[in-house]
C-alpha atoms as a PDB file:
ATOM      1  CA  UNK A   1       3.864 -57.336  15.594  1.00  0.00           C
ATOM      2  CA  UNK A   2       1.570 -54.755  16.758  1.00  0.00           C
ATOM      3  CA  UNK A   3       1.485 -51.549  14.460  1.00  0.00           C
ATOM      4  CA  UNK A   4       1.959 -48.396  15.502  1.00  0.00           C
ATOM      5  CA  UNK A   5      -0.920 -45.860  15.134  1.00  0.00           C
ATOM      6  CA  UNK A   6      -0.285 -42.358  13.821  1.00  0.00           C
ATOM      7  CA  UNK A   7      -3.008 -39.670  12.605  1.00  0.00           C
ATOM      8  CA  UNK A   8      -3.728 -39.792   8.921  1.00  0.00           C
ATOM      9  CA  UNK A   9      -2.307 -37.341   6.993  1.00  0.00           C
ATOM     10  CA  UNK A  10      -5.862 -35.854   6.098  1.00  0.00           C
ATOM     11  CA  UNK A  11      -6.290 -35.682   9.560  1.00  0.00           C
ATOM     12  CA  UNK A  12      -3.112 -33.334   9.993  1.00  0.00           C
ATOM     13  CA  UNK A  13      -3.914 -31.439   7.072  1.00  0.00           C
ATOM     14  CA  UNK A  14      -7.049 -30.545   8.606  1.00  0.00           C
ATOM     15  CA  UNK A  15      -5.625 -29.276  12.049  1.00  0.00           C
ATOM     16  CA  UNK A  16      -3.530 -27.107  10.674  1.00  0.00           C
ATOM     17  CA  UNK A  17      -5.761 -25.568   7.911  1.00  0.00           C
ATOM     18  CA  UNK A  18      -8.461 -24.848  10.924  1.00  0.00           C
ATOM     19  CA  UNK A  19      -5.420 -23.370  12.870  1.00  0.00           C
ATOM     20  CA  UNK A  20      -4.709 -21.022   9.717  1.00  0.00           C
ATOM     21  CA  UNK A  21      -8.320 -20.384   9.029  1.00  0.00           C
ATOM     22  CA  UNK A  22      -8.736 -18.953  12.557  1.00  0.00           C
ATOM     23  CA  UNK A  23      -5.056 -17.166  12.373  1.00  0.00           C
ATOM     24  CA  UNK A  24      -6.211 -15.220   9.317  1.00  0.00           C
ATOM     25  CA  UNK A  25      -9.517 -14.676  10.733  1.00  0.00           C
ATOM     26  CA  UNK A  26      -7.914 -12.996  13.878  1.00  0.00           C
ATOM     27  CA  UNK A  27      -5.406 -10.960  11.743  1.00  0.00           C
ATOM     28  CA  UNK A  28      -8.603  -9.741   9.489  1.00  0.00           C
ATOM     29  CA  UNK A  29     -10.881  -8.844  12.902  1.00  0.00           C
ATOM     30  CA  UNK A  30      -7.381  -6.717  14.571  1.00  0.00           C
ATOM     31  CA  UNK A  31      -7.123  -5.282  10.833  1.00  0.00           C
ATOM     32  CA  UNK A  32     -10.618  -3.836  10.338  1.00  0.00           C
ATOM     33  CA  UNK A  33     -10.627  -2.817  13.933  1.00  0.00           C
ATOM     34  CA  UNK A  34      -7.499  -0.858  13.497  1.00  0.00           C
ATOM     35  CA  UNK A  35      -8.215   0.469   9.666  1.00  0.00           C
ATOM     36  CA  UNK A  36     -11.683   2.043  11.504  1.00  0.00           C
ATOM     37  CA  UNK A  37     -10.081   4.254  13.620  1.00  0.00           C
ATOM     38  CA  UNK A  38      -9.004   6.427  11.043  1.00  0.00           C
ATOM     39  CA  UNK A  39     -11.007   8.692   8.513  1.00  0.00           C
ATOM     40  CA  UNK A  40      -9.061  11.113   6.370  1.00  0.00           C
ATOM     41  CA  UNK A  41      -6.226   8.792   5.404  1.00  0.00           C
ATOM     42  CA  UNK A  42      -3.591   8.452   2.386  1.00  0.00           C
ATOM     43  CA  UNK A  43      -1.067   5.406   1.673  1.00  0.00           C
ATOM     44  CA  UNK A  44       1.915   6.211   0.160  1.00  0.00           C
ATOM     45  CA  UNK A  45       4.390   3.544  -1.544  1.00  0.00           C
ATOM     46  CA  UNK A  46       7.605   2.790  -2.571  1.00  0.00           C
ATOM     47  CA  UNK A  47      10.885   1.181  -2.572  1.00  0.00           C
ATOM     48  CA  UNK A  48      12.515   0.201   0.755  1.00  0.00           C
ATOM     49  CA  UNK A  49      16.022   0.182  -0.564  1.00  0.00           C
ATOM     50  CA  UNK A  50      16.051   4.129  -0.892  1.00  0.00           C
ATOM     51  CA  UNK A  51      18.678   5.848   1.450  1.00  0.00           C
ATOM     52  CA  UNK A  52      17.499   9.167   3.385  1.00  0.00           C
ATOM     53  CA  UNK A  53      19.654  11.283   0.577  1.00  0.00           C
ATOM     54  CA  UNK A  54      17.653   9.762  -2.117  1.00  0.00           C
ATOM     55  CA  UNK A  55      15.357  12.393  -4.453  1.00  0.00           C
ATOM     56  CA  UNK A  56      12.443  10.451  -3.768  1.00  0.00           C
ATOM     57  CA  UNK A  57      13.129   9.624  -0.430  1.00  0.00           C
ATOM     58  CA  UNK A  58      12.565  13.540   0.305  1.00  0.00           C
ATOM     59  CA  UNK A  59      10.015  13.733  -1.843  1.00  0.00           C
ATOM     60  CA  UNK A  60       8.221  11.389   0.400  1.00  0.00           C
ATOM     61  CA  UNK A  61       9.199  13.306   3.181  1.00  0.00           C
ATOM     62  CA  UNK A  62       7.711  16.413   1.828  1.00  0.00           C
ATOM     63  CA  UNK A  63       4.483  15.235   1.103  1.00  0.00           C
ATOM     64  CA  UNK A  64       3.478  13.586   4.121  1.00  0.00           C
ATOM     65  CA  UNK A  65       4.290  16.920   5.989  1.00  0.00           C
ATOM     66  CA  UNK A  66       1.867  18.719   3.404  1.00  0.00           C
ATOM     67  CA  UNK A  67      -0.646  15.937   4.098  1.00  0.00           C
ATOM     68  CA  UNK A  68      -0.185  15.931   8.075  1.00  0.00           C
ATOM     69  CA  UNK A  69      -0.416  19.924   7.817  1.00  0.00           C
ATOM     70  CA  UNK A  70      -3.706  19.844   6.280  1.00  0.00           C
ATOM     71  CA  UNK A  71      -5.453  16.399   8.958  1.00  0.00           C
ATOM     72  CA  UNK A  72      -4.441  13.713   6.571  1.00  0.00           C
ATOM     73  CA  UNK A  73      -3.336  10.582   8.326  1.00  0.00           C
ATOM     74  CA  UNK A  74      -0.612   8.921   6.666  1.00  0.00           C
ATOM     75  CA  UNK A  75       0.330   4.981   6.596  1.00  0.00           C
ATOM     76  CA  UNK A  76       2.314   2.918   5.158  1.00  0.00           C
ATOM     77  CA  UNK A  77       4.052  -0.692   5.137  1.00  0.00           C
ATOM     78  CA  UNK A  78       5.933   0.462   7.804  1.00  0.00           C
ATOM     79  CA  UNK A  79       9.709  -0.081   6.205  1.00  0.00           C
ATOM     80  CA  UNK A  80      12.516   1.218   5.022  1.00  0.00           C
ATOM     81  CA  UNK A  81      13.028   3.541   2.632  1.00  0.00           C
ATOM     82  CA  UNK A  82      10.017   5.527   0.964  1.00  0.00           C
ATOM     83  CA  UNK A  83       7.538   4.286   3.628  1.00  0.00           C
ATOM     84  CA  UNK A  84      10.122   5.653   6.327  1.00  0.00           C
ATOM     85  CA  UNK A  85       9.958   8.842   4.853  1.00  0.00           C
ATOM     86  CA  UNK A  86       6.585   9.236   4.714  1.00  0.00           C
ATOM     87  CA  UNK A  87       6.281   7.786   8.124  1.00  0.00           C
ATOM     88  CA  UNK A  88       9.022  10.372   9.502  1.00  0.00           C
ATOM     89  CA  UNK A  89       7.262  13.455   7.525  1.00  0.00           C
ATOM     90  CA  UNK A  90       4.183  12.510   9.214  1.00  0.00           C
ATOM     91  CA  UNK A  91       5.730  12.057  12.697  1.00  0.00           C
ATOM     92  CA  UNK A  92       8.137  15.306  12.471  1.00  0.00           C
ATOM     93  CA  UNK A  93       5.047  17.229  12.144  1.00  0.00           C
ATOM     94  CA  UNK A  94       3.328  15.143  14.846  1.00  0.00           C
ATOM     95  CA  UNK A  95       0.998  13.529  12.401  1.00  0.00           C
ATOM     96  CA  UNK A  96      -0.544  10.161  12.742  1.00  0.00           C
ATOM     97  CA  UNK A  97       2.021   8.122  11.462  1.00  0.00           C
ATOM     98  CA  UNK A  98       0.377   4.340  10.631  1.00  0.00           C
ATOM     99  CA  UNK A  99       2.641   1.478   9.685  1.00  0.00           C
ATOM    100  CA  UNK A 100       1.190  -1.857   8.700  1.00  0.00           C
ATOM    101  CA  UNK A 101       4.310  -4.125   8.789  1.00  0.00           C
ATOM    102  CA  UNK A 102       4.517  -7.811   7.846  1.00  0.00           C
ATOM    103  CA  UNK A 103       6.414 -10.514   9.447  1.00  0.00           C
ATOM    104  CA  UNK A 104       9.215 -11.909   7.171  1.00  0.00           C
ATOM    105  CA  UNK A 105      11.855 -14.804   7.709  1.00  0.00           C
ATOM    106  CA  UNK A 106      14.868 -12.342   7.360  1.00  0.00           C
ATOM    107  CA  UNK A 107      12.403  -9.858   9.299  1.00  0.00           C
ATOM    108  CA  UNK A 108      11.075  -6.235   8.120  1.00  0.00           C
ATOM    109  CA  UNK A 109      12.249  -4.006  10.861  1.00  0.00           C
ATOM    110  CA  UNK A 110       9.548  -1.802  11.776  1.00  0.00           C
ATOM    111  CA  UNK A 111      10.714   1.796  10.877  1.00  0.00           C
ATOM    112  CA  UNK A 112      10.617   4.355  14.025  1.00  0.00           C
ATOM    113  CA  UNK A 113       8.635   6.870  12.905  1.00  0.00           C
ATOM    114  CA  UNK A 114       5.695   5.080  13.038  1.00  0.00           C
ATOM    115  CA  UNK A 115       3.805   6.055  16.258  1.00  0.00           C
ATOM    116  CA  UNK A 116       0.373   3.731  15.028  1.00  0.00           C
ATOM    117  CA  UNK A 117       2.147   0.324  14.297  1.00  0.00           C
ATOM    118  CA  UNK A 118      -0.020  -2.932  13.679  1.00  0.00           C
ATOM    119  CA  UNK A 119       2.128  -5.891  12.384  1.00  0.00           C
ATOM    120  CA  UNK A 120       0.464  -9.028   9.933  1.00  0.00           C
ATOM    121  CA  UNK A 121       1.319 -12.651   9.875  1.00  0.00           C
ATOM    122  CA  UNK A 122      -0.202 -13.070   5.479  1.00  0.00           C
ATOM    123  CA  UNK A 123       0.699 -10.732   3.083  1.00  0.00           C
ATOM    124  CA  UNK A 124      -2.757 -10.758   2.132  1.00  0.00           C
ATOM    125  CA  UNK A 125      -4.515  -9.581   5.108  1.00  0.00           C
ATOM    126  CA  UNK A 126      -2.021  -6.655   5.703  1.00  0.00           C
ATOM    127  CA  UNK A 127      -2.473  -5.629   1.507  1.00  0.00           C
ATOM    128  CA  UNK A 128      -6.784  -5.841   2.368  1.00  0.00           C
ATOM    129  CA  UNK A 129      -5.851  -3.199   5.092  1.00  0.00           C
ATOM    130  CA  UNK A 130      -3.109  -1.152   3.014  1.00  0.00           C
ATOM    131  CA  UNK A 131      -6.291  -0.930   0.856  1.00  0.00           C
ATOM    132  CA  UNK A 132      -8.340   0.927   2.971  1.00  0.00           C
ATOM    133  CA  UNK A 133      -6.569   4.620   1.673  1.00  0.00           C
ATOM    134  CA  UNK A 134      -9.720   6.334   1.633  1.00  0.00           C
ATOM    135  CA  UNK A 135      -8.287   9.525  -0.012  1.00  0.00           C
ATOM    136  CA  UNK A 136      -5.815   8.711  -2.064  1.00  0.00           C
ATOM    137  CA  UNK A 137      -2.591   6.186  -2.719  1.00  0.00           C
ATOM    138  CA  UNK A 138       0.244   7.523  -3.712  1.00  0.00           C
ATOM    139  CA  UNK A 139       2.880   5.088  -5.286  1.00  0.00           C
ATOM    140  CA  UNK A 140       7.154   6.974  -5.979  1.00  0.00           C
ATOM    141  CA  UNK A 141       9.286   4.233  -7.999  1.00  0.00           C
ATOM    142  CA  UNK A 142       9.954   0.820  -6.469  1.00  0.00           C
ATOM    143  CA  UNK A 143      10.320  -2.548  -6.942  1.00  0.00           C
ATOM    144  CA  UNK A 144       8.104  -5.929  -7.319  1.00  0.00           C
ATOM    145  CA  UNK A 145       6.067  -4.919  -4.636  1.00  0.00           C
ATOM    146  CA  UNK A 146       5.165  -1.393  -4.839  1.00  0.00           C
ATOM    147  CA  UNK A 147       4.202  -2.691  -8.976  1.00  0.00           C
ATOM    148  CA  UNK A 148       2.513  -5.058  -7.200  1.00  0.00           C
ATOM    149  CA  UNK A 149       0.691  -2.825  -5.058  1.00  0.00           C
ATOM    150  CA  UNK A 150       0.241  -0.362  -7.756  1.00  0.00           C
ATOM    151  CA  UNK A 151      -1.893  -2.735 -10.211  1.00  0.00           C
ATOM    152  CA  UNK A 152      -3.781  -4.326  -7.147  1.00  0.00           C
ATOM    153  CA  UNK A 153      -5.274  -0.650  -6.332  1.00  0.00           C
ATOM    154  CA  UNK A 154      -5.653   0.202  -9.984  1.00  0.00           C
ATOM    155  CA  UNK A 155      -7.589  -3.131 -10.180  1.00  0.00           C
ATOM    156  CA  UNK A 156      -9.826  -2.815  -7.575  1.00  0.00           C
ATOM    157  CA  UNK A 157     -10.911   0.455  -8.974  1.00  0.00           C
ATOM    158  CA  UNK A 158     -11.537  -1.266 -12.420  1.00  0.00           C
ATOM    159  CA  UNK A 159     -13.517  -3.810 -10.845  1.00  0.00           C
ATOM    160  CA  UNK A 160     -15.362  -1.700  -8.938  1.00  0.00           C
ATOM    161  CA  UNK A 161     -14.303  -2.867  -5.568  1.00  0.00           C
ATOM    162  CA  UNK A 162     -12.930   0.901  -4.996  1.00  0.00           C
ATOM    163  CA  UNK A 163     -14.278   4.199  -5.815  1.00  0.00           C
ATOM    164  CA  UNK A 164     -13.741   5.386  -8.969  1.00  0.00           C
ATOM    165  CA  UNK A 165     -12.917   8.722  -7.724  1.00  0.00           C
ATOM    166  CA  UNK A 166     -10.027   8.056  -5.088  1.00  0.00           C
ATOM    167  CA  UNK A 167      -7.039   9.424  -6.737  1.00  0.00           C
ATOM    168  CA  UNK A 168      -4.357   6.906  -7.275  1.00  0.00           C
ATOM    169  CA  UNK A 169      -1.038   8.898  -7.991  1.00  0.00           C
ATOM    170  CA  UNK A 170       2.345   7.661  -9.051  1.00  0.00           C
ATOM    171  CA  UNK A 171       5.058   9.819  -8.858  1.00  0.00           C
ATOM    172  CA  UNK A 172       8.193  10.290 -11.626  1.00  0.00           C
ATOM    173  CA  UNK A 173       7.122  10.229 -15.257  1.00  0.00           C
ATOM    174  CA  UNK A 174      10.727   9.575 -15.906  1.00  0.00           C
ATOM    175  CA  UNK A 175       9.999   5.976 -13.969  1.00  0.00           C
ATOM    176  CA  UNK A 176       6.469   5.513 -14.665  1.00  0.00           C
ATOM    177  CA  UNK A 177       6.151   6.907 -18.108  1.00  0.00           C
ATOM    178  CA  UNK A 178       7.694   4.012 -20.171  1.00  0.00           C
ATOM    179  CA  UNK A 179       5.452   1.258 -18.258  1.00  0.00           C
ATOM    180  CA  UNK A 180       2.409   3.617 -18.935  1.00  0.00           C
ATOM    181  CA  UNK A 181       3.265   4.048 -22.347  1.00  0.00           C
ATOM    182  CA  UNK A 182       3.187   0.048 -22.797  1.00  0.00           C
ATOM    183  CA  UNK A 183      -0.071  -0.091 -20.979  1.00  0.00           C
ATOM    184  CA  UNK A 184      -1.681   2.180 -23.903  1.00  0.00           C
ATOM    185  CA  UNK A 185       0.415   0.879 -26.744  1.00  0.00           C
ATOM    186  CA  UNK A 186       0.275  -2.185 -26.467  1.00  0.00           C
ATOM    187  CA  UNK A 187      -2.410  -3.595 -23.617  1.00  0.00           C
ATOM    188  CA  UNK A 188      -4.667  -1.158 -25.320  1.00  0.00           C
ATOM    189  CA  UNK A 189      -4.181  -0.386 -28.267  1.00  0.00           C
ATOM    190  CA  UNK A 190      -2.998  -3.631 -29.804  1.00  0.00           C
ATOM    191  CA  UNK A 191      -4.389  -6.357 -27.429  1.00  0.00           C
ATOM    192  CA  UNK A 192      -7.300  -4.333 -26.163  1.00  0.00           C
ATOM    193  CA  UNK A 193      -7.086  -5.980 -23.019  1.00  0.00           C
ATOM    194  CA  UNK A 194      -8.707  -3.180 -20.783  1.00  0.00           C
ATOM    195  CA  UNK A 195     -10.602  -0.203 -21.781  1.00  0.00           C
ATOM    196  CA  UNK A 196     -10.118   3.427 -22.351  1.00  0.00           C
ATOM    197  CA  UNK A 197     -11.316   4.383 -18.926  1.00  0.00           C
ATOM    198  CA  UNK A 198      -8.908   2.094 -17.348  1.00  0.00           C
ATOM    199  CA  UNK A 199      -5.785   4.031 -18.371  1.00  0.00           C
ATOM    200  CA  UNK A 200      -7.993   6.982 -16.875  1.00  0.00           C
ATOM    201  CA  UNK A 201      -7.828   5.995 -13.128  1.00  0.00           C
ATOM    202  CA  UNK A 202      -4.469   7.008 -12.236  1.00  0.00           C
ATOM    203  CA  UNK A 203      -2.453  10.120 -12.489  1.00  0.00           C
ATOM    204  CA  UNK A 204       0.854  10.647 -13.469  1.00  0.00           C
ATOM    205  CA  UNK A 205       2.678  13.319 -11.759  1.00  0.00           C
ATOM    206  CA  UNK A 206       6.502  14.446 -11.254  1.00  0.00           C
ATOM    207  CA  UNK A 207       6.497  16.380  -7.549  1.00  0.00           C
ATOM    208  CA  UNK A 208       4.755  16.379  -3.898  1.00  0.00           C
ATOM    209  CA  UNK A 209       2.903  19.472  -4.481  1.00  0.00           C
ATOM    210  CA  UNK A 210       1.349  18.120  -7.887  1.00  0.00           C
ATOM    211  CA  UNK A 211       0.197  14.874  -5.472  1.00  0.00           C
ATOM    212  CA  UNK A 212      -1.054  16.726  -2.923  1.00  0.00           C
ATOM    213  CA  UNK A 213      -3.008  19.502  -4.912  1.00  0.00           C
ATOM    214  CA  UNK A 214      -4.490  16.242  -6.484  1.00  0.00           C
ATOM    215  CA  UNK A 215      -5.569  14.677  -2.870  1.00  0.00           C
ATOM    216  CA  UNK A 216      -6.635  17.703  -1.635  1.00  0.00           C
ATOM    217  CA  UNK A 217      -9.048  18.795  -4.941  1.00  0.00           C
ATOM    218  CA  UNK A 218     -10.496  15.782  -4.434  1.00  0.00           C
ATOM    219  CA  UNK A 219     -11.326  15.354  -1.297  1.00  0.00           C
ATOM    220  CA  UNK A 220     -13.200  18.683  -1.261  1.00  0.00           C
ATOM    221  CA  UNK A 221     -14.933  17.653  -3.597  1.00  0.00           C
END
């Protein structure tokens, strides 16, 4: 009986890994093309579950209208919630308004206040790009990915991969206080797992203003 010839699995595996290499390579290209057409920019993150009436939802709000008001460009993950206010403070204002949305299997709906949209296969490409806040990142309470977010930025600048001087800014001690506190306590203090200086690269603030004073001191510096 004559047997029936099929690719080896190696064979498959490496189609599809060259398929993926060149995907993410493409996504990377569009990314840094995109990323370079803006200057003066800020990222600002957050929860996606927060409703329009939420606190922090118009605290969002606020600040990107301070930021657009003074030529900051403002982008986001392009969602719901805290990255639709931000992206509807900047647009009300007519502001560039970037969203950097990733494709999900239950989707992400692209929020519609984004008037600069770029959309990412990998999670990892689109976080390289929401990386590239030149002045500032600004993270308001949120879930697994805006911690996430937060301690990939906060790395970066301990590693040296980003400035030491971009500001990066969370918002609501009465959130962010208690995981700060175990950072010193405990990562510090007791386990001495990072340095003095690390607990030194972000700022802790409770309002817009207090953010945006921050951004704004800085970059004329």
């Amino acid at each position: 009986m004559k047997k029936t010839s099929f690719p080896s699995q190696r064979e498959d595996f490496r189609k599809t890994f060259s398929w993926r290499i060149f995907k993410i390579m493409a996504e990377f290209v569009d990314g840094f093309h995109f990323v370079a057409d803006f200057k003066k920019t800020v990222g600002i993150f957050g929860s996606s579950r927060f409703s329009p009436n939420n606190p922090y939802y118009q605290e969002a709000r606020k600040l990107a209208r301070l930021l657009v008001k003074d030529k900051f460009t403002v982008f986001t993950g392009a969602g719901g919630g805290i990255m639709e206010a931000a992206n509807r403070g900047a647009f009300e204002l007519n502001g560039e308004s970037v969203g950097m949305n990733v494709q999900l299997p239950k989707g992400q709906t692209m929020n519609k206040y984004v008037n600069r949209p770029i959309s990412f296969y990998y999670f990892f490409t689109r976080k390289v790009m929401l990386s590239f806040g030149r002045c500032g990142y600004v993270f308001f309470p949120g879930g697994f990915g805006t911690l996430d977010e937060f301690f990939e930025m906060v790395t970066l600048v301990q590693t040296k991969k980003l400035p030491y001087h971009i500001p990066i800014i969370a918002i609501s001690k009465s959130y962010w206080q208690p995981l700060f506190d175990w950072l010193e306590k405990e990562v510090y203090e007791k386990q001495r797992a990072i340095s003095k200086q690390d607990l030194k690269s972000f700022h802790l603030v409770d309002s817009a203003e207090q953010a945006f004073r921050i951004i704004k001191k800085n970059y004329s510096k």
